[in-house]
C-alpha atoms as a PDB file:
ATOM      1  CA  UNK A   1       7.049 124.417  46.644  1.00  0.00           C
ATOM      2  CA  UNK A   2       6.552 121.909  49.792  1.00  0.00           C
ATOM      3  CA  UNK A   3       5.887 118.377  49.401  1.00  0.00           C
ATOM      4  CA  UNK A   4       2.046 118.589  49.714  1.00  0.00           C
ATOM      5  CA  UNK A   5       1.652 120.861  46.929  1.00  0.00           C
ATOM      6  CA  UNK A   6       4.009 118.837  44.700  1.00  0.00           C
ATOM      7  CA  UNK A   7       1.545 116.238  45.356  1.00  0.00           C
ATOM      8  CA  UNK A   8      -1.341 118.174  44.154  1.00  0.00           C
ATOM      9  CA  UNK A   9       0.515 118.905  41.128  1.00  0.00           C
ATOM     10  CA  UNK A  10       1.357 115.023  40.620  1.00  0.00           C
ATOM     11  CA  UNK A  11      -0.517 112.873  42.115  1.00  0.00           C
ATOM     12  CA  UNK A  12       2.541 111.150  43.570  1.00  0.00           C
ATOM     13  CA  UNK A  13       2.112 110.818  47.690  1.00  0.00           C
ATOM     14  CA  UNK A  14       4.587 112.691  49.610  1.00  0.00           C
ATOM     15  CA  UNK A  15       6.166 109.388  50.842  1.00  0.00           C
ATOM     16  CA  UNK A  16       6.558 108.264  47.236  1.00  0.00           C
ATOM     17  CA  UNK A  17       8.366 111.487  46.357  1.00  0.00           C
ATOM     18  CA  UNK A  18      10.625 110.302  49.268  1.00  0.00           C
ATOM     19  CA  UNK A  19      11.038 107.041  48.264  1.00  0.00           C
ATOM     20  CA  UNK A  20      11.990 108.357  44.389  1.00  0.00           C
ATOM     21  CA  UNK A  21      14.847 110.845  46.272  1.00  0.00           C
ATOM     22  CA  UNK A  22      15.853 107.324  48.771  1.00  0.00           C
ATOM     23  CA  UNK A  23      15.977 105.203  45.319  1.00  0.00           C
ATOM     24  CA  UNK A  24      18.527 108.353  43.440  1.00  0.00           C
ATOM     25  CA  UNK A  25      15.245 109.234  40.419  1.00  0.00           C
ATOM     26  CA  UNK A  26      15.130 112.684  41.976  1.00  0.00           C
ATOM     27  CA  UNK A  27      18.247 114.249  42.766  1.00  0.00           C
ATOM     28  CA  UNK A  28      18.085 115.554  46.399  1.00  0.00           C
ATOM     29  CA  UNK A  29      15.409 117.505  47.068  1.00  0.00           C
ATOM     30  CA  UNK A  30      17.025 121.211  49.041  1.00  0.00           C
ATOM     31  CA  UNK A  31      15.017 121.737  52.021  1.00  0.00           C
ATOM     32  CA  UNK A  32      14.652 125.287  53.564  1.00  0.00           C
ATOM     33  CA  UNK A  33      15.909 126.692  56.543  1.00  0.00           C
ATOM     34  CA  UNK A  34      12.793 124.636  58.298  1.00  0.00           C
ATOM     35  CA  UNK A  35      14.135 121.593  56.617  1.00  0.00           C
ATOM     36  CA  UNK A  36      11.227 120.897  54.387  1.00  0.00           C
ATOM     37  CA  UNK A  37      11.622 120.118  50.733  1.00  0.00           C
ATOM     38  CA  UNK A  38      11.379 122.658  48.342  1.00  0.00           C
ATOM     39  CA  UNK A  39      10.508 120.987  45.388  1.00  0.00           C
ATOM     40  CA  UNK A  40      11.084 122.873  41.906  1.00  0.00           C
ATOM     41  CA  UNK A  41       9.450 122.477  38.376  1.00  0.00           C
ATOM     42  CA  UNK A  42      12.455 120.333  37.092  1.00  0.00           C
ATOM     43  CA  UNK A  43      11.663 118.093  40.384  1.00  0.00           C
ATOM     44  CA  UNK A  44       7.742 118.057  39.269  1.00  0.00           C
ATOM     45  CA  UNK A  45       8.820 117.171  35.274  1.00  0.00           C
ATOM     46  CA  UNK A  46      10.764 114.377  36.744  1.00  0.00           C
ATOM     47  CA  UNK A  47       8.266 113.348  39.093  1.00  0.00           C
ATOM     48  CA  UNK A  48       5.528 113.733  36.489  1.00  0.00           C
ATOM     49  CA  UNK A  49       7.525 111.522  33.899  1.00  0.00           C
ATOM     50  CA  UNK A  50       8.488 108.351  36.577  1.00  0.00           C
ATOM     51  CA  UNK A  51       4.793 108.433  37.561  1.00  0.00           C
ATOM     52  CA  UNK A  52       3.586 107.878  34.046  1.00  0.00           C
ATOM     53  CA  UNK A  53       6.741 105.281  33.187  1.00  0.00           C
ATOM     54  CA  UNK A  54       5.394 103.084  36.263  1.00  0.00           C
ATOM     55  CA  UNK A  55       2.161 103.523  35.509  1.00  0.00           C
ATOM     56  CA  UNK A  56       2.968 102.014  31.914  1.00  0.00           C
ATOM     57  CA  UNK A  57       4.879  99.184  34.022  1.00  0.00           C
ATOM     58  CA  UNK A  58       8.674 100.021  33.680  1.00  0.00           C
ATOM     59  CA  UNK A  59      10.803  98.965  36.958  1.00  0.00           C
ATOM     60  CA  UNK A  60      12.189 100.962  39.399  1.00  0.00           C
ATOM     61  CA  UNK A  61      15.538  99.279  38.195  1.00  0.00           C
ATOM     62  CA  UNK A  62      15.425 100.480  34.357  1.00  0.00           C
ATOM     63  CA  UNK A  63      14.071 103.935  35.918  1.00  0.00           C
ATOM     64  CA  UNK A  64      17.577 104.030  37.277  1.00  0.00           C
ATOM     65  CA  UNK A  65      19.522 102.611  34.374  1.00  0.00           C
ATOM     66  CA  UNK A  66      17.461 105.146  32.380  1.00  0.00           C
ATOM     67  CA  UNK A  67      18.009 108.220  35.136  1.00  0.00           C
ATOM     68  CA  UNK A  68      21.671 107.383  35.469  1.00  0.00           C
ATOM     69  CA  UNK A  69      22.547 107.843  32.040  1.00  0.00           C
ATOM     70  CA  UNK A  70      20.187 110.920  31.451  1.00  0.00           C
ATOM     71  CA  UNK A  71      21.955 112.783  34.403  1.00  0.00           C
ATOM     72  CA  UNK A  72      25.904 111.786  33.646  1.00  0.00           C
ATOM     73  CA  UNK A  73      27.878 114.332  32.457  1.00  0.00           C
ATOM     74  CA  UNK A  74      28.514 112.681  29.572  1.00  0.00           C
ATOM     75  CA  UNK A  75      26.512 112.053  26.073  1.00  0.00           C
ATOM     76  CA  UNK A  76      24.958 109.206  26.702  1.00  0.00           C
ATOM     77  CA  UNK A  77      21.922 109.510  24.169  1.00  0.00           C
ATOM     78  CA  UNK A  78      22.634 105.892  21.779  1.00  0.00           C
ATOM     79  CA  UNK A  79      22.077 104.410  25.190  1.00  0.00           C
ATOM     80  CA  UNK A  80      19.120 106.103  26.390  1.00  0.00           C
ATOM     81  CA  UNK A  81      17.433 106.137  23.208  1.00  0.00           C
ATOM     82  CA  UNK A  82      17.999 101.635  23.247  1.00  0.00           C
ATOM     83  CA  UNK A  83      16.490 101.394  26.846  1.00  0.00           C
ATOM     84  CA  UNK A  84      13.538 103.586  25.902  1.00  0.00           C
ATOM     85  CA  UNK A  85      13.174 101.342  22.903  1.00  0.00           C
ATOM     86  CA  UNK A  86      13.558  98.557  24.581  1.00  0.00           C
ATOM     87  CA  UNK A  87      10.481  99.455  27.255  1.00  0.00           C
ATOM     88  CA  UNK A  88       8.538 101.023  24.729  1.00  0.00           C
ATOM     89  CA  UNK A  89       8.561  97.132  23.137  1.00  0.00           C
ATOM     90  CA  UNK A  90       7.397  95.357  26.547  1.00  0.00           C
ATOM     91  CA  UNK A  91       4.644  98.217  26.732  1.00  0.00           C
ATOM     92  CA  UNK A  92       3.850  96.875  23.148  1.00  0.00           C
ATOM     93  CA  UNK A  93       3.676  93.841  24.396  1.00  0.00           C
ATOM     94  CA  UNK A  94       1.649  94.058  27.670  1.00  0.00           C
ATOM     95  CA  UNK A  95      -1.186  96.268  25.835  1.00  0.00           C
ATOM     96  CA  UNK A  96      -1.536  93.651  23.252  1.00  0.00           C
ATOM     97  CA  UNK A  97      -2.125  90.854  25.941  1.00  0.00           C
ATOM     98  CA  UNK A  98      -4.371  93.319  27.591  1.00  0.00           C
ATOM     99  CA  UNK A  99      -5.933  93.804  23.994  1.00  0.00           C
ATOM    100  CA  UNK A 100      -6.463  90.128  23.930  1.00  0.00           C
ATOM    101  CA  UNK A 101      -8.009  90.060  26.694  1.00  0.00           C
ATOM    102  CA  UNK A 102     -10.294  92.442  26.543  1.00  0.00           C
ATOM    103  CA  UNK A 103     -11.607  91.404  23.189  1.00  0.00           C
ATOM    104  CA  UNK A 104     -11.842  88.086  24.426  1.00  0.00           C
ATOM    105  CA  UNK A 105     -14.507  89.633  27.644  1.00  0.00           C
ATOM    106  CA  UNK A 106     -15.742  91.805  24.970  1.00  0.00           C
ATOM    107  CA  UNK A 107     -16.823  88.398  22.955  1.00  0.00           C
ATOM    108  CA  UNK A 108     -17.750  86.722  26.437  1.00  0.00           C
ATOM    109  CA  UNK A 109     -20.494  89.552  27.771  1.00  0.00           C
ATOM    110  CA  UNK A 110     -21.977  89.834  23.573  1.00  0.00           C
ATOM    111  CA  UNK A 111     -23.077  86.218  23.903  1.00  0.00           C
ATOM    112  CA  UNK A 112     -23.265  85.444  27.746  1.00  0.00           C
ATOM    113  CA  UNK A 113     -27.074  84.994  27.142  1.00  0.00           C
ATOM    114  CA  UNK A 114     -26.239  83.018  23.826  1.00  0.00           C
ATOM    115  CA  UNK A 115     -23.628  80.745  25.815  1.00  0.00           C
ATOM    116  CA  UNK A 116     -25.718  80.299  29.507  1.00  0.00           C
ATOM    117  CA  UNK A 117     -29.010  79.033  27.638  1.00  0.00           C
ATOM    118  CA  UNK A 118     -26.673  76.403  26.085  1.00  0.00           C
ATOM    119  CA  UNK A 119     -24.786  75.382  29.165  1.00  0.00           C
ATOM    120  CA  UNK A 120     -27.850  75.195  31.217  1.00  0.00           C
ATOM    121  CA  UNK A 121     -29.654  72.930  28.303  1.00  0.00           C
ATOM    122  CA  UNK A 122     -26.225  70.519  28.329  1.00  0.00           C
ATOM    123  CA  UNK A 123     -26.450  70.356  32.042  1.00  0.00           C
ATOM    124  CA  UNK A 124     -30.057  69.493  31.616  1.00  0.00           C
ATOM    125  CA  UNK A 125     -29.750  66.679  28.970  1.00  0.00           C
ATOM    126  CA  UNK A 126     -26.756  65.134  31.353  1.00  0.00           C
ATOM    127  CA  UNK A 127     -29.076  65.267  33.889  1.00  0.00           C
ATOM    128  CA  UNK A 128     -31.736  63.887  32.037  1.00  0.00           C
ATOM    129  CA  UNK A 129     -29.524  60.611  31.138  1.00  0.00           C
ATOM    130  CA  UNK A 130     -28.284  59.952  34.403  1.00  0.00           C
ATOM    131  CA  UNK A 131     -32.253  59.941  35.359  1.00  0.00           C
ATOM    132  CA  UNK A 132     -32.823  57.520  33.125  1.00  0.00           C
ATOM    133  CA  UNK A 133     -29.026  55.537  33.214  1.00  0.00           C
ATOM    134  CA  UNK A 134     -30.477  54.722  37.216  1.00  0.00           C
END
């Protein structure tokens, strides 16, 4: 298949499938006798899995580390298994801030009535004394 319909498939723009073969996470893509790509489903698996790895927030740099090891001729599986560990733990880590976070707007739109009648009646009473402090 051509570039366009490997991004229908994906979702991944054509010029982000190039960048992925520029950057070595795709292995060269043939091209036909036309020169344009002709993208298999081994491409489209690989294409599939770095788009949902950045997504989650892994760098282009441990893609590679990660992509290097998986296509070596030799068993490198102790090693890929560690950085997948290892990214699977930051991902941990970035969806509990997120989690955090969102519990903390969760507790912020609950009582935004709750917490804007207060504010507005401390504003009030500050304005109040400096009426009467002049």
């Amino acid at each position: 298949m051509n570039i366009k319909e490997a991004y229908k498939i994906t979702g991944v723009s054509s010029s982000t499938i190039r960048y992925y073969e520029k950057e070595g996470l795709i292995p060269y893509i043939s091209r036909d006798k036309n020169g344009v790509r002709d993208i298999d489903e081994h491409m489209i698996r690989r294409i599939k899995f770095i788009k949902t790895m950045r997504l989650a927030g892994m760098t282009i740099e441990a893609l590679k580390k990660y992509i290097k090891l998986f296509d070596s001729m030799q068993n490198h599986q102790k090693e890929e298994l560690q950085l997948l560990k290892e990214q699977k733990a930051i991902m941990e880590e970035k969806r509990d801030d997120i989690q955090l976070a969102i519990n903390h707007l969760d507790y912020k739109i609950t009582n935004f009535y709750d917490h804007t009648a207060q504010l507005e009646s401390e504003i009030k009473q500050a304005e109040n004394k400096d009426i009467l402090n002049n």
